[in-house]
PDB file of N, CA and C in Angstrom:
ATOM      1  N   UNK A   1      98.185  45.804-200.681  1.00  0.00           N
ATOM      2  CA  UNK A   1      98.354  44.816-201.726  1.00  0.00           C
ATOM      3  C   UNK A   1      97.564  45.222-202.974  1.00  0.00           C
ATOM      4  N   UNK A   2      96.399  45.574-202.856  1.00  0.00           N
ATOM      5  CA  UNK A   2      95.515  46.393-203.784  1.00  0.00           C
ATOM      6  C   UNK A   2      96.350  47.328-204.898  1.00  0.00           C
ATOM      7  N   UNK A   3      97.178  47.874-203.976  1.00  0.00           N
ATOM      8  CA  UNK A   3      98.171  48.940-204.746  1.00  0.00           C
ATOM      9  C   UNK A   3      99.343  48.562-205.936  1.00  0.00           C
ATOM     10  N   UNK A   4      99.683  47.649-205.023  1.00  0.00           N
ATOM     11  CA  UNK A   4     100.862  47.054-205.600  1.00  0.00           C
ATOM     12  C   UNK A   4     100.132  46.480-207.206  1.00  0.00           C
ATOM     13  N   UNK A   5      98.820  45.330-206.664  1.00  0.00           N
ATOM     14  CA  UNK A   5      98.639  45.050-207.967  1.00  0.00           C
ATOM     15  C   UNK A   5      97.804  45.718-209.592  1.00  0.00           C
ATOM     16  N   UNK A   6      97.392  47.116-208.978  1.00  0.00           N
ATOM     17  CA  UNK A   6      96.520  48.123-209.593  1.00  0.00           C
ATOM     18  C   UNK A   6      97.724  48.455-210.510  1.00  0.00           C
ATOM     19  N   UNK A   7      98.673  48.451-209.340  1.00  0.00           N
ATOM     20  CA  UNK A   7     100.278  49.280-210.868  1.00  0.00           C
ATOM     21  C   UNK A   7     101.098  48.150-211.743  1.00  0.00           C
ATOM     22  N   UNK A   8     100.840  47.068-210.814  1.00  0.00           N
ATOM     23  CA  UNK A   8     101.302  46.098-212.153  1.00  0.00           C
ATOM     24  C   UNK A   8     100.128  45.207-212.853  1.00  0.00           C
ATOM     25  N   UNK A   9      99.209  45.394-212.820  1.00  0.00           N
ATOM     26  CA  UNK A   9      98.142  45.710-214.016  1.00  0.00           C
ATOM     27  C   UNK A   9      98.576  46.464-214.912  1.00  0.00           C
ATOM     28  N   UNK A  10      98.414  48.132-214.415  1.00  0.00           N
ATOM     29  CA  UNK A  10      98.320  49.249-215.332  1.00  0.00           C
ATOM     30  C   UNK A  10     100.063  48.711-215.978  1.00  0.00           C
ATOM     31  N   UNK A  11     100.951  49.008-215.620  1.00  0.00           N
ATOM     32  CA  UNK A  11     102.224  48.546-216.225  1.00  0.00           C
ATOM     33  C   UNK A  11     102.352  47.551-217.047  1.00  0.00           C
ATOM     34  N   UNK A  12     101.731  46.246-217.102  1.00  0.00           N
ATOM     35  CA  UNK A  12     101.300  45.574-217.890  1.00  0.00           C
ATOM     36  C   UNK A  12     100.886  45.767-219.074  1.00  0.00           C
ATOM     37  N   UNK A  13      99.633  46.521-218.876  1.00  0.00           N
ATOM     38  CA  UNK A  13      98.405  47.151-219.856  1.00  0.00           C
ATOM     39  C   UNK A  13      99.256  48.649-220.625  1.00  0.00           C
ATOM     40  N   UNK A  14     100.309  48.924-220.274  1.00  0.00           N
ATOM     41  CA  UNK A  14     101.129  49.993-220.710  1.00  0.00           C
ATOM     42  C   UNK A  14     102.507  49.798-221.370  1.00  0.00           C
ATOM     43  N   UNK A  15     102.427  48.484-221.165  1.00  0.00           N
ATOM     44  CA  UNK A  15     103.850  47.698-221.704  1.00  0.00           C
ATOM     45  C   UNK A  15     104.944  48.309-220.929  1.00  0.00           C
ATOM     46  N   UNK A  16     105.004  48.529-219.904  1.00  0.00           N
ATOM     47  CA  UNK A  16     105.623  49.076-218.863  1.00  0.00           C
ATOM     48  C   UNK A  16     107.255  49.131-218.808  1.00  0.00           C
ATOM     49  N   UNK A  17     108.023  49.315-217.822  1.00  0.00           N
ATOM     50  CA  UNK A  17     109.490  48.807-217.358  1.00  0.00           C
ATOM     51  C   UNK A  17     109.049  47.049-217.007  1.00  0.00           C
ATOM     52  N   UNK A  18     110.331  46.327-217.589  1.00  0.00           N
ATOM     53  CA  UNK A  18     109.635  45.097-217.320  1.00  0.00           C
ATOM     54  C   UNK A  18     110.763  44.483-215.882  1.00  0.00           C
ATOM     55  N   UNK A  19     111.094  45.498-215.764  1.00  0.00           N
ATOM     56  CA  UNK A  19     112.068  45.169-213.721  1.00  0.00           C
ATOM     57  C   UNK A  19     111.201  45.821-212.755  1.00  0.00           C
ATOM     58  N   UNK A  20     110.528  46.405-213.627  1.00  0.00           N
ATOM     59  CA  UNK A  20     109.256  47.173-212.031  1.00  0.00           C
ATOM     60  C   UNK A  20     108.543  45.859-212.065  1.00  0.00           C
ATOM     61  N   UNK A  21     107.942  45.457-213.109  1.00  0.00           N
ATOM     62  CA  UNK A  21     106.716  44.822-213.211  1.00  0.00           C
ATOM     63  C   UNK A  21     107.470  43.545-212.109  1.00  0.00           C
ATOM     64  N   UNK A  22     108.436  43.162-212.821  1.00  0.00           N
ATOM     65  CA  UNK A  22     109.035  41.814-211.911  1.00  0.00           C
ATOM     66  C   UNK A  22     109.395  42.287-210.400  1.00  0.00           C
ATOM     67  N   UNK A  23     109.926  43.176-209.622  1.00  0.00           N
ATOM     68  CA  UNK A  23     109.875  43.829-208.563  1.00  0.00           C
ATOM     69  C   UNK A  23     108.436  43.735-207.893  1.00  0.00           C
ATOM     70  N   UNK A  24     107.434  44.877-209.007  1.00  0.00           N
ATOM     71  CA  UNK A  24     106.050  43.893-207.897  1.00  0.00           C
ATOM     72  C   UNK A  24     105.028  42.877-207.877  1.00  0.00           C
ATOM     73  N   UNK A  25     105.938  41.561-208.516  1.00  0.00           N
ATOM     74  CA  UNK A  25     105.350  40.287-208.895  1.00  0.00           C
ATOM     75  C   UNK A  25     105.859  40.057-207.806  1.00  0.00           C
ATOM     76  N   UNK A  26     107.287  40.282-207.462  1.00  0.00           N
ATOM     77  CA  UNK A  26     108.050  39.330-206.222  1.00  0.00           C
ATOM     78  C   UNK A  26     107.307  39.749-204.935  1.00  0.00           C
ATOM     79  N   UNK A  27     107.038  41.579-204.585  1.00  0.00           N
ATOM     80  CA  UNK A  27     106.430  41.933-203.699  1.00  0.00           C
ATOM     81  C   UNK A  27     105.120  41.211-203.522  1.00  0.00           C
ATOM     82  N   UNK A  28     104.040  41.491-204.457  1.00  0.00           N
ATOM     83  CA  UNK A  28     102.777  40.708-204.496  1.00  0.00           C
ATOM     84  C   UNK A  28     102.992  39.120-203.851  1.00  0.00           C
ATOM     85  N   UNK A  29     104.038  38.493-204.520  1.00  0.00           N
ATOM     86  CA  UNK A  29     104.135  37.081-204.063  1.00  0.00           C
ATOM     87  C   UNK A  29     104.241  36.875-202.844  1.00  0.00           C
ATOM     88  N   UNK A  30     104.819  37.940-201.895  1.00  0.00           N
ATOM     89  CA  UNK A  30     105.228  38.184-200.518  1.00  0.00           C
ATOM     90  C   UNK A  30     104.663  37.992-199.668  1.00  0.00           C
ATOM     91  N   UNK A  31     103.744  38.979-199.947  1.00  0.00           N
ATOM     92  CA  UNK A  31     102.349  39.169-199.187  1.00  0.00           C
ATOM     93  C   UNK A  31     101.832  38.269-199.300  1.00  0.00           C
ATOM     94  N   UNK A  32     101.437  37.397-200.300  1.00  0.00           N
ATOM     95  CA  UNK A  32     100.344  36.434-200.561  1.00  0.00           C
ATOM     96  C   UNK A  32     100.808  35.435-200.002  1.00  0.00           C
ATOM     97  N   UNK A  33     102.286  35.231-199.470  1.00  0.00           N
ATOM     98  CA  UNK A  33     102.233  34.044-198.645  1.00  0.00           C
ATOM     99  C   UNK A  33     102.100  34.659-196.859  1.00  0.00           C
ATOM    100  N   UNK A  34     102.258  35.789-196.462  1.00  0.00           N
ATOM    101  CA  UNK A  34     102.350  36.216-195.562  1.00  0.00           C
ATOM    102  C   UNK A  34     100.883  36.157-195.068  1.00  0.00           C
ATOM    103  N   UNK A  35      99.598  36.546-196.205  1.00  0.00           N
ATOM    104  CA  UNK A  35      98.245  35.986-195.963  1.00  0.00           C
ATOM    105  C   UNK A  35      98.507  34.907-195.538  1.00  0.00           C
ATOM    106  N   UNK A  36      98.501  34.288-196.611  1.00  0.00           N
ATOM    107  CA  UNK A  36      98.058  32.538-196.199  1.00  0.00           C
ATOM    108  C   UNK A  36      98.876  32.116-195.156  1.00  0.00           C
ATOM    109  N   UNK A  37      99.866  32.303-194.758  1.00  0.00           N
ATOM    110  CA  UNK A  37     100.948  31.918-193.640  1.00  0.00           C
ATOM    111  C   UNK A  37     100.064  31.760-192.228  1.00  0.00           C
ATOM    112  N   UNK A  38      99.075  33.336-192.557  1.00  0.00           N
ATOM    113  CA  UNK A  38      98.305  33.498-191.245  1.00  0.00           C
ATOM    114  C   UNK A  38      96.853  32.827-191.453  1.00  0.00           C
ATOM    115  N   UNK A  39      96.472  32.365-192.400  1.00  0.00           N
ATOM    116  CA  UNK A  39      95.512  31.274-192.582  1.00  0.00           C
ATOM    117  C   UNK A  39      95.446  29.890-191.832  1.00  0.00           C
ATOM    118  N   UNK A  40      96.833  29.624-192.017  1.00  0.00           N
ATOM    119  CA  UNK A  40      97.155  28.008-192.247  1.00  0.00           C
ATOM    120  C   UNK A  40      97.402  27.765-190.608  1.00  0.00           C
ATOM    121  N   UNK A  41      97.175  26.106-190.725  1.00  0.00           N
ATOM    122  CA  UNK A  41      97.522  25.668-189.629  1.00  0.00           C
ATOM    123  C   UNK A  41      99.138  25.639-190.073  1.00  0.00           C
ATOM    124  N   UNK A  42     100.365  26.319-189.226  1.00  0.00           N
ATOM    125  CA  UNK A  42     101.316  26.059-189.835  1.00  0.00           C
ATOM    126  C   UNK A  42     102.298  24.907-188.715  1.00  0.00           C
ATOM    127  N   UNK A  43     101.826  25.074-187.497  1.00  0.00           N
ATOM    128  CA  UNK A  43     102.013  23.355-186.949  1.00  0.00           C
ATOM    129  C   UNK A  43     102.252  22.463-187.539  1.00  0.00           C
ATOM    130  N   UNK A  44     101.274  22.099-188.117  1.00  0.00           N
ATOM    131  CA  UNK A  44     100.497  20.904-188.619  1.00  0.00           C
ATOM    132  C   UNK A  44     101.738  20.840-190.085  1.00  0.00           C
ATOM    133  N   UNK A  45     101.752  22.652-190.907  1.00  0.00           N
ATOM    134  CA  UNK A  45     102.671  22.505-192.160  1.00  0.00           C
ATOM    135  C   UNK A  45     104.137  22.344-191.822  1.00  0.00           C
ATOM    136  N   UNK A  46     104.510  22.221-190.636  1.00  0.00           N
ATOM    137  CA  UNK A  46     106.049  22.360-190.046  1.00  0.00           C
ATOM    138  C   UNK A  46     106.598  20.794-189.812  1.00  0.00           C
ATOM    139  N   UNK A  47     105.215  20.247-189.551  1.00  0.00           N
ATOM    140  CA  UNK A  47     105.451  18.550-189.158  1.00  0.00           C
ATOM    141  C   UNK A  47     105.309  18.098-190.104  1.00  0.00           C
ATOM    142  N   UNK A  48     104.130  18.230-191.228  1.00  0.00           N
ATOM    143  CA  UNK A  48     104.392  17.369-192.752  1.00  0.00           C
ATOM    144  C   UNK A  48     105.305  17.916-193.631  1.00  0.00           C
ATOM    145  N   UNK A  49     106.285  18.971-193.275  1.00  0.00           N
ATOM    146  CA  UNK A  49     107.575  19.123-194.113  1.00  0.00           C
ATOM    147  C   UNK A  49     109.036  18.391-193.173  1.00  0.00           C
ATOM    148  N   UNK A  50     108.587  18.172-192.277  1.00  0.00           N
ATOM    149  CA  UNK A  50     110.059  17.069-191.302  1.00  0.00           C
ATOM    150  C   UNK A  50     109.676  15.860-191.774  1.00  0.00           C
ATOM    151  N   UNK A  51     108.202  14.783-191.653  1.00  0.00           N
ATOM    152  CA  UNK A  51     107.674  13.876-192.415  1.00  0.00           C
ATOM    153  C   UNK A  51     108.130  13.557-193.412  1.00  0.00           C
ATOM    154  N   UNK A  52     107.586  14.344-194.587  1.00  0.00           N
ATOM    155  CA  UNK A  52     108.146  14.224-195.950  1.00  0.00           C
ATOM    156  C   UNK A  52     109.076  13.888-195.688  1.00  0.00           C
ATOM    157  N   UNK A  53     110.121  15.048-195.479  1.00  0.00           N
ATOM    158  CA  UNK A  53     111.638  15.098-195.866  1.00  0.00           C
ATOM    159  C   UNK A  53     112.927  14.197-195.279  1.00  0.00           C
ATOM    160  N   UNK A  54     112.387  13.602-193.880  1.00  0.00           N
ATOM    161  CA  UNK A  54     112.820  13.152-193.287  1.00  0.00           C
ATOM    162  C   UNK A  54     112.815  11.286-193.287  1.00  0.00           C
ATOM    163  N   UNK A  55     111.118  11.270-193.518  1.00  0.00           N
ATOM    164  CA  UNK A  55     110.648  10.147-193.515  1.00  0.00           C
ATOM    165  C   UNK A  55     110.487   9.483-194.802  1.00  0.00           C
ATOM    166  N   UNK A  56     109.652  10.368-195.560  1.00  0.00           N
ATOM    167  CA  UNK A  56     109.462   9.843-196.844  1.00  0.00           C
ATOM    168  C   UNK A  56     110.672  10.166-198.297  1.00  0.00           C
ATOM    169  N   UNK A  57     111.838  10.619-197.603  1.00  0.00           N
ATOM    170  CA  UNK A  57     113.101  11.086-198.312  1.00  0.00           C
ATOM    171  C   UNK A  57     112.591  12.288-199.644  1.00  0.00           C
ATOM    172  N   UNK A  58     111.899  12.952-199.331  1.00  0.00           N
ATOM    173  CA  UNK A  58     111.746  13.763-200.603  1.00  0.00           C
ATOM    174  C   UNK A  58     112.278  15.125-200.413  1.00  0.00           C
ATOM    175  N   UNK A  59     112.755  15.739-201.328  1.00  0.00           N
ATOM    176  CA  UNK A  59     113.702  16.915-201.616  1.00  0.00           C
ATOM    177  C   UNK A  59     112.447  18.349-201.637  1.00  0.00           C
ATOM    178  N   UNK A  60     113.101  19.450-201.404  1.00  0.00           N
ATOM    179  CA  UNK A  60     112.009  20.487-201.263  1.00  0.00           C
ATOM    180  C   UNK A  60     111.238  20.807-202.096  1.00  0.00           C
ATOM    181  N   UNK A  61     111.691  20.301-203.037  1.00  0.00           N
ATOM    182  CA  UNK A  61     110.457  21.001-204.327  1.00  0.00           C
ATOM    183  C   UNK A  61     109.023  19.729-204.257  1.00  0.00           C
ATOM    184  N   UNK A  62     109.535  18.306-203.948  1.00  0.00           N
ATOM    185  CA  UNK A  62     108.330  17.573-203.858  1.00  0.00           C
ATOM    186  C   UNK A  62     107.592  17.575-202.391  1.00  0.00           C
ATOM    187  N   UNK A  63     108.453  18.422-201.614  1.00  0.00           N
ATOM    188  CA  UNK A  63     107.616  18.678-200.249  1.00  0.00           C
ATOM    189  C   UNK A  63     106.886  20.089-200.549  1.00  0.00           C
ATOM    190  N   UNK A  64     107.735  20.389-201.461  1.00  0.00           N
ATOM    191  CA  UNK A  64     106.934  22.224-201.521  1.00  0.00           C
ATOM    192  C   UNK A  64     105.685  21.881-202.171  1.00  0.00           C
ATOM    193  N   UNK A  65     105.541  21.013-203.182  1.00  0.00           N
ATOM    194  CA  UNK A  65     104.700  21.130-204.302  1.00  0.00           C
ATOM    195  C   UNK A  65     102.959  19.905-203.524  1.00  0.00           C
ATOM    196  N   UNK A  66     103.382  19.256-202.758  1.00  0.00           N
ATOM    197  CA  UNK A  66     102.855  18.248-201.826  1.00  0.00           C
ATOM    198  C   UNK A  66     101.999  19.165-201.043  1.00  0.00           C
ATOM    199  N   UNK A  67     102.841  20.245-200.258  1.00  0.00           N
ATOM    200  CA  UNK A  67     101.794  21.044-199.064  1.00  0.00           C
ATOM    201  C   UNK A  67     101.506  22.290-199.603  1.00  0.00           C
ATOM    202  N   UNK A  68     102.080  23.246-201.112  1.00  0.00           N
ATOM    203  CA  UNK A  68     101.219  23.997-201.460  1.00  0.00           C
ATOM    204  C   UNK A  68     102.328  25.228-201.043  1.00  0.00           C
ATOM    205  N   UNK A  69     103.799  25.300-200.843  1.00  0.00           N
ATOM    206  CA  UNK A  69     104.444  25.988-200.303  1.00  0.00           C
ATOM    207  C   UNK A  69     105.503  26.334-201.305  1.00  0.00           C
ATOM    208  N   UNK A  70     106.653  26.820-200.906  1.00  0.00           N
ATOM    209  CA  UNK A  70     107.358  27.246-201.932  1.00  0.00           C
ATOM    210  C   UNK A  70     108.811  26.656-201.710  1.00  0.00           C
ATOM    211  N   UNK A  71     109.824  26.170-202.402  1.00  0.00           N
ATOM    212  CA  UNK A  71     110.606  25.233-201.841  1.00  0.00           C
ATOM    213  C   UNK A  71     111.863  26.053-201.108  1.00  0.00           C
ATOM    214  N   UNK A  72     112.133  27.146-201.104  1.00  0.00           N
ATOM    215  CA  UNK A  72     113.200  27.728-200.222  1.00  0.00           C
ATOM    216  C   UNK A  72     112.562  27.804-198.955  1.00  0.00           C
ATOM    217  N   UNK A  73     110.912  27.858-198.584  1.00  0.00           N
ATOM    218  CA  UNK A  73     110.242  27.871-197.409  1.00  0.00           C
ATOM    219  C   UNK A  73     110.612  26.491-196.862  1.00  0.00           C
ATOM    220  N   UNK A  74     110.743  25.460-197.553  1.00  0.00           N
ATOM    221  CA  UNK A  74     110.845  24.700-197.111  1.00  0.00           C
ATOM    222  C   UNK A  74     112.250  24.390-196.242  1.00  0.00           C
ATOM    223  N   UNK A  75     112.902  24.783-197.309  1.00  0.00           N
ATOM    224  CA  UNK A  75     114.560  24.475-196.901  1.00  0.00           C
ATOM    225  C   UNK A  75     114.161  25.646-195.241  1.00  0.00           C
ATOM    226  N   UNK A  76     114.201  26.673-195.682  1.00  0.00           N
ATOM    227  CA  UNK A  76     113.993  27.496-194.154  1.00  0.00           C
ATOM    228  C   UNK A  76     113.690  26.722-192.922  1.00  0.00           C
ATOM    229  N   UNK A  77     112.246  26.375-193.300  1.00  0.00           N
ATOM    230  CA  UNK A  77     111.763  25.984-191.909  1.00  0.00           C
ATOM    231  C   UNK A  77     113.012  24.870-191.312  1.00  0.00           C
ATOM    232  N   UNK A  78     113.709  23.820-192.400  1.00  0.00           N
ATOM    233  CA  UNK A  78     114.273  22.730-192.006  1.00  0.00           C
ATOM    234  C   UNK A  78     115.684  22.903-191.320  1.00  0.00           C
ATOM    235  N   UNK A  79     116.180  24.547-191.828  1.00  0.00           N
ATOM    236  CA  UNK A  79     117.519  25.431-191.225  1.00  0.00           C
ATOM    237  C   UNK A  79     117.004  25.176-189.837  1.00  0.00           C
ATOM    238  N   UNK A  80     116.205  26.282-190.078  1.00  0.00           N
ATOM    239  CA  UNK A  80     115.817  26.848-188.530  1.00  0.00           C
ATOM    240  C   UNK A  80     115.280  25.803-187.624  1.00  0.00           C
ATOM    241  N   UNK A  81     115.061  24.647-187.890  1.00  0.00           N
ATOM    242  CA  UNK A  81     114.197  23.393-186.900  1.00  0.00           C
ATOM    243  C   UNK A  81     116.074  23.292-186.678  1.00  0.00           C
ATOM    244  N   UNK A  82     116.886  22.569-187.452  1.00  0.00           N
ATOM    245  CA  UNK A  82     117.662  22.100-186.916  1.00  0.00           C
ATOM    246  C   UNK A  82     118.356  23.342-186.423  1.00  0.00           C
ATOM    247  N   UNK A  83     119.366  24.734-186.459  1.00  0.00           N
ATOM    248  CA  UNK A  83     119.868  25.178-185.607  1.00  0.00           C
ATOM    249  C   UNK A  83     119.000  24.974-184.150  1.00  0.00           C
ATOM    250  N   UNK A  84     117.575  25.367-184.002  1.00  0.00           N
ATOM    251  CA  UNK A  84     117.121  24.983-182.750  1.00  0.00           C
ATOM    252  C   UNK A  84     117.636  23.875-182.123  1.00  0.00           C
ATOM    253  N   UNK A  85     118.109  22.810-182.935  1.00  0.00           N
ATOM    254  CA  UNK A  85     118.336  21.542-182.177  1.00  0.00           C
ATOM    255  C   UNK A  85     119.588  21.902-181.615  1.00  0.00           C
ATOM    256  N   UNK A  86     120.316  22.201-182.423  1.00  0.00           N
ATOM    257  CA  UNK A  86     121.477  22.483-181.926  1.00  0.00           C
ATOM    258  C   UNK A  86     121.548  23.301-181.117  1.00  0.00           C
ATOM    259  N   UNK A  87     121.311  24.173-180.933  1.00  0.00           N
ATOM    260  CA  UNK A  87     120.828  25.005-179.804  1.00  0.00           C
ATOM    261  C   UNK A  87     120.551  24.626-178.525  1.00  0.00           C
ATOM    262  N   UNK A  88     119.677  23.745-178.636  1.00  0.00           N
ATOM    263  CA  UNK A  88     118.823  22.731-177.293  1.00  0.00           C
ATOM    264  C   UNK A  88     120.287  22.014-176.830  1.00  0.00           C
ATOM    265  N   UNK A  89     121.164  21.599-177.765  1.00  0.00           N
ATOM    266  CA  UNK A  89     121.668  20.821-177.295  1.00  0.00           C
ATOM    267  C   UNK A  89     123.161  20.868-177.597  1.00  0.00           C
ATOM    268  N   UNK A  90     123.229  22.075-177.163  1.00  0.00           N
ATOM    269  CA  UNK A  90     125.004  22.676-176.739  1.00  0.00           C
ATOM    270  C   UNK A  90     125.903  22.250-178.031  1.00  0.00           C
ATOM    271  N   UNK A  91     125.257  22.128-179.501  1.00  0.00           N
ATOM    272  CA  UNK A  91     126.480  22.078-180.112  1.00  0.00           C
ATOM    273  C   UNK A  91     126.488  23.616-181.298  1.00  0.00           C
ATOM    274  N   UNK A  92     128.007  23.373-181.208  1.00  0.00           N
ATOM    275  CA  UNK A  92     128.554  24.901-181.994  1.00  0.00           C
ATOM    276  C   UNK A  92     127.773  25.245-183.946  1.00  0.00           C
ATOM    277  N   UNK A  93     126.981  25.928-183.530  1.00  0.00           N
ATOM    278  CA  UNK A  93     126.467  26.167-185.595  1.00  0.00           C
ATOM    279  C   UNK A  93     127.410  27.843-185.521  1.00  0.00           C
ATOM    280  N   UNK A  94     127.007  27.670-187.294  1.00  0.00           N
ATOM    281  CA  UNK A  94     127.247  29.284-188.017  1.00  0.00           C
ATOM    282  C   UNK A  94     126.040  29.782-188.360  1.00  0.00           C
ATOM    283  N   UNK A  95     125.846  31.124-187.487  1.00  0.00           N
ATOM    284  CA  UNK A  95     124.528  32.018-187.222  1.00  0.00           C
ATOM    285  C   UNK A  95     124.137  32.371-188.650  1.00  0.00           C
ATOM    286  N   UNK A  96     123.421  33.185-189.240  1.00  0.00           N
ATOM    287  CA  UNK A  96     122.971  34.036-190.533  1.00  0.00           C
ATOM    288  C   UNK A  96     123.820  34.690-190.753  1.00  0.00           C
ATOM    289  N   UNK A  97     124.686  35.275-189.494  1.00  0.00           N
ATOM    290  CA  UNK A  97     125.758  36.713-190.087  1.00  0.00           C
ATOM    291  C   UNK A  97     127.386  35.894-190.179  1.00  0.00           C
ATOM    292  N   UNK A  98     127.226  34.222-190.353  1.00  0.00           N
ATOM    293  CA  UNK A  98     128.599  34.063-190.111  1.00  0.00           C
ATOM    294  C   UNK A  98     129.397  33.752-189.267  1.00  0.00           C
ATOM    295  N   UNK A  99     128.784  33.907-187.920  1.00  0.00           N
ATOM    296  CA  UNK A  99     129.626  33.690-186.903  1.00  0.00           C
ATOM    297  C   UNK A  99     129.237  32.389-185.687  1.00  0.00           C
ATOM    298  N   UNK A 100     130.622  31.838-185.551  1.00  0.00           N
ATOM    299  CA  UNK A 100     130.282  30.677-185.168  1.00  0.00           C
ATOM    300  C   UNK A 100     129.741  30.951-183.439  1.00  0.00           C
ATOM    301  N   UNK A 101     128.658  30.371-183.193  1.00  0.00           N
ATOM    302  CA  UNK A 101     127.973  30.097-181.768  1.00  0.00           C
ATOM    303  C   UNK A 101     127.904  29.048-181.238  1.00  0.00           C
ATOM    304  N   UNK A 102     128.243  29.363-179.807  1.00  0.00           N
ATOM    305  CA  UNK A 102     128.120  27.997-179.461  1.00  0.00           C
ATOM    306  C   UNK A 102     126.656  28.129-178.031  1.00  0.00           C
ATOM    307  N   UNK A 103     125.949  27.649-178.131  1.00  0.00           N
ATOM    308  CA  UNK A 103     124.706  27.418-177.374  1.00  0.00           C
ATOM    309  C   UNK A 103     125.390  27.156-175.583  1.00  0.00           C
ATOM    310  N   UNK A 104     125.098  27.214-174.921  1.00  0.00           N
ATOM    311  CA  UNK A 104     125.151  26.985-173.225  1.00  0.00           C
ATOM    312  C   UNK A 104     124.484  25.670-172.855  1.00  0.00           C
ATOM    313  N   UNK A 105     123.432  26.153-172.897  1.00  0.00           N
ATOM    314  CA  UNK A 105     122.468  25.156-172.309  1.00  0.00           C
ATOM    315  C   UNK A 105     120.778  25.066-172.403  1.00  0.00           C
ATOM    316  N   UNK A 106     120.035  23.965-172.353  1.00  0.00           N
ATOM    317  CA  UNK A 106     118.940  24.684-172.983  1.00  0.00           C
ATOM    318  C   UNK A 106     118.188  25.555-172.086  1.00  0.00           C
ATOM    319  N   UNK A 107     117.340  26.563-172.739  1.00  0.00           N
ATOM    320  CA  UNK A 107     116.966  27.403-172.183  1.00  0.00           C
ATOM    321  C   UNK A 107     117.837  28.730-171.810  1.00  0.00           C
ATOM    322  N   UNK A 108     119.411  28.681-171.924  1.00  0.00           N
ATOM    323  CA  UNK A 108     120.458  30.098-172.000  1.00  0.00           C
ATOM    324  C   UNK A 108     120.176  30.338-173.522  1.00  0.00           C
ATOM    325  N   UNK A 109     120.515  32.017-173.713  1.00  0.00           N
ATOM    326  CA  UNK A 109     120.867  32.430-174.583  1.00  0.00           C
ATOM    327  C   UNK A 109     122.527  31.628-174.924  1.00  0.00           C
ATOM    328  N   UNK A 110     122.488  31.940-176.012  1.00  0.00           N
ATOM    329  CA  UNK A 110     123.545  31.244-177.453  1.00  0.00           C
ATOM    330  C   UNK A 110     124.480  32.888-177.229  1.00  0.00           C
ATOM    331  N   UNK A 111     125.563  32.360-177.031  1.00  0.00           N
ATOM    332  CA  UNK A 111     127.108  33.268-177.277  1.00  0.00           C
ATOM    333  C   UNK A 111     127.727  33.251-178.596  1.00  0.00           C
ATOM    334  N   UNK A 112     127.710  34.434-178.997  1.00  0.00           N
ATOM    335  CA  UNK A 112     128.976  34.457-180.459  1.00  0.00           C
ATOM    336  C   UNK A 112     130.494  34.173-179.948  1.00  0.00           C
ATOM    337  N   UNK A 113     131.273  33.443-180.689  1.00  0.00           N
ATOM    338  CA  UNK A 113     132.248  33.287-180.326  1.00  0.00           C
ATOM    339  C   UNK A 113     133.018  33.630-180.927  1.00  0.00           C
TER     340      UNK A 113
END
């Protein structure tokens, strides 16, 4: 990470390419949640983003901005909680690549269909 941000300093300070510089703003940003990811109680951040969103009706950017997160993280975690459900409980979703699955039972692996 050191690296990344030593060259977009110097690129900065050089008036640089300004698609590198944005390339390793996004990288830098990466990491820095991938730190803190492993900081955090993220339990604890998985249940006050179902809370919020669920309970207190708020949309991802006021759940993102509430626990300190970023709001597509949010939408994520709330994908992936519910395919699990569905999962648990034998009904048919569309995977990441598109293709429709339908779950078995809980505890079987999930079949592409």
């Amino acid at each position: 990470m050191d690296g990344l941000c030593n060259e977009l300093v110097a690129l900065k300070a050089a008036g640089g390419d300004p698609a590198r510089q944005r390339v390793l703003e996004v990288q830098i940003e990466a990491l820095d949640t991938q730190v803190r990811m492993a900081q955090e109680n993220w339990p604890a951040v998985t249940l006050a983003i179902v809370y919020r969103s669920y309970n207190l009706h708020e949309n991802s950017c006021e759940v993102a901005q509430a626990l300190s997160v970023k709001p597509p993280h949010v939408r994520q975690v709330l994908a992936r909680l519910n395919q699990a459900w569905k999962r648990m409980n034998g009904i048919p979703y569309i995977d990441r690549h598109g293709r429709m699955v339908t779950a078995r039972a809980v505890g079987s692996q999930a079949q592409a269909s």
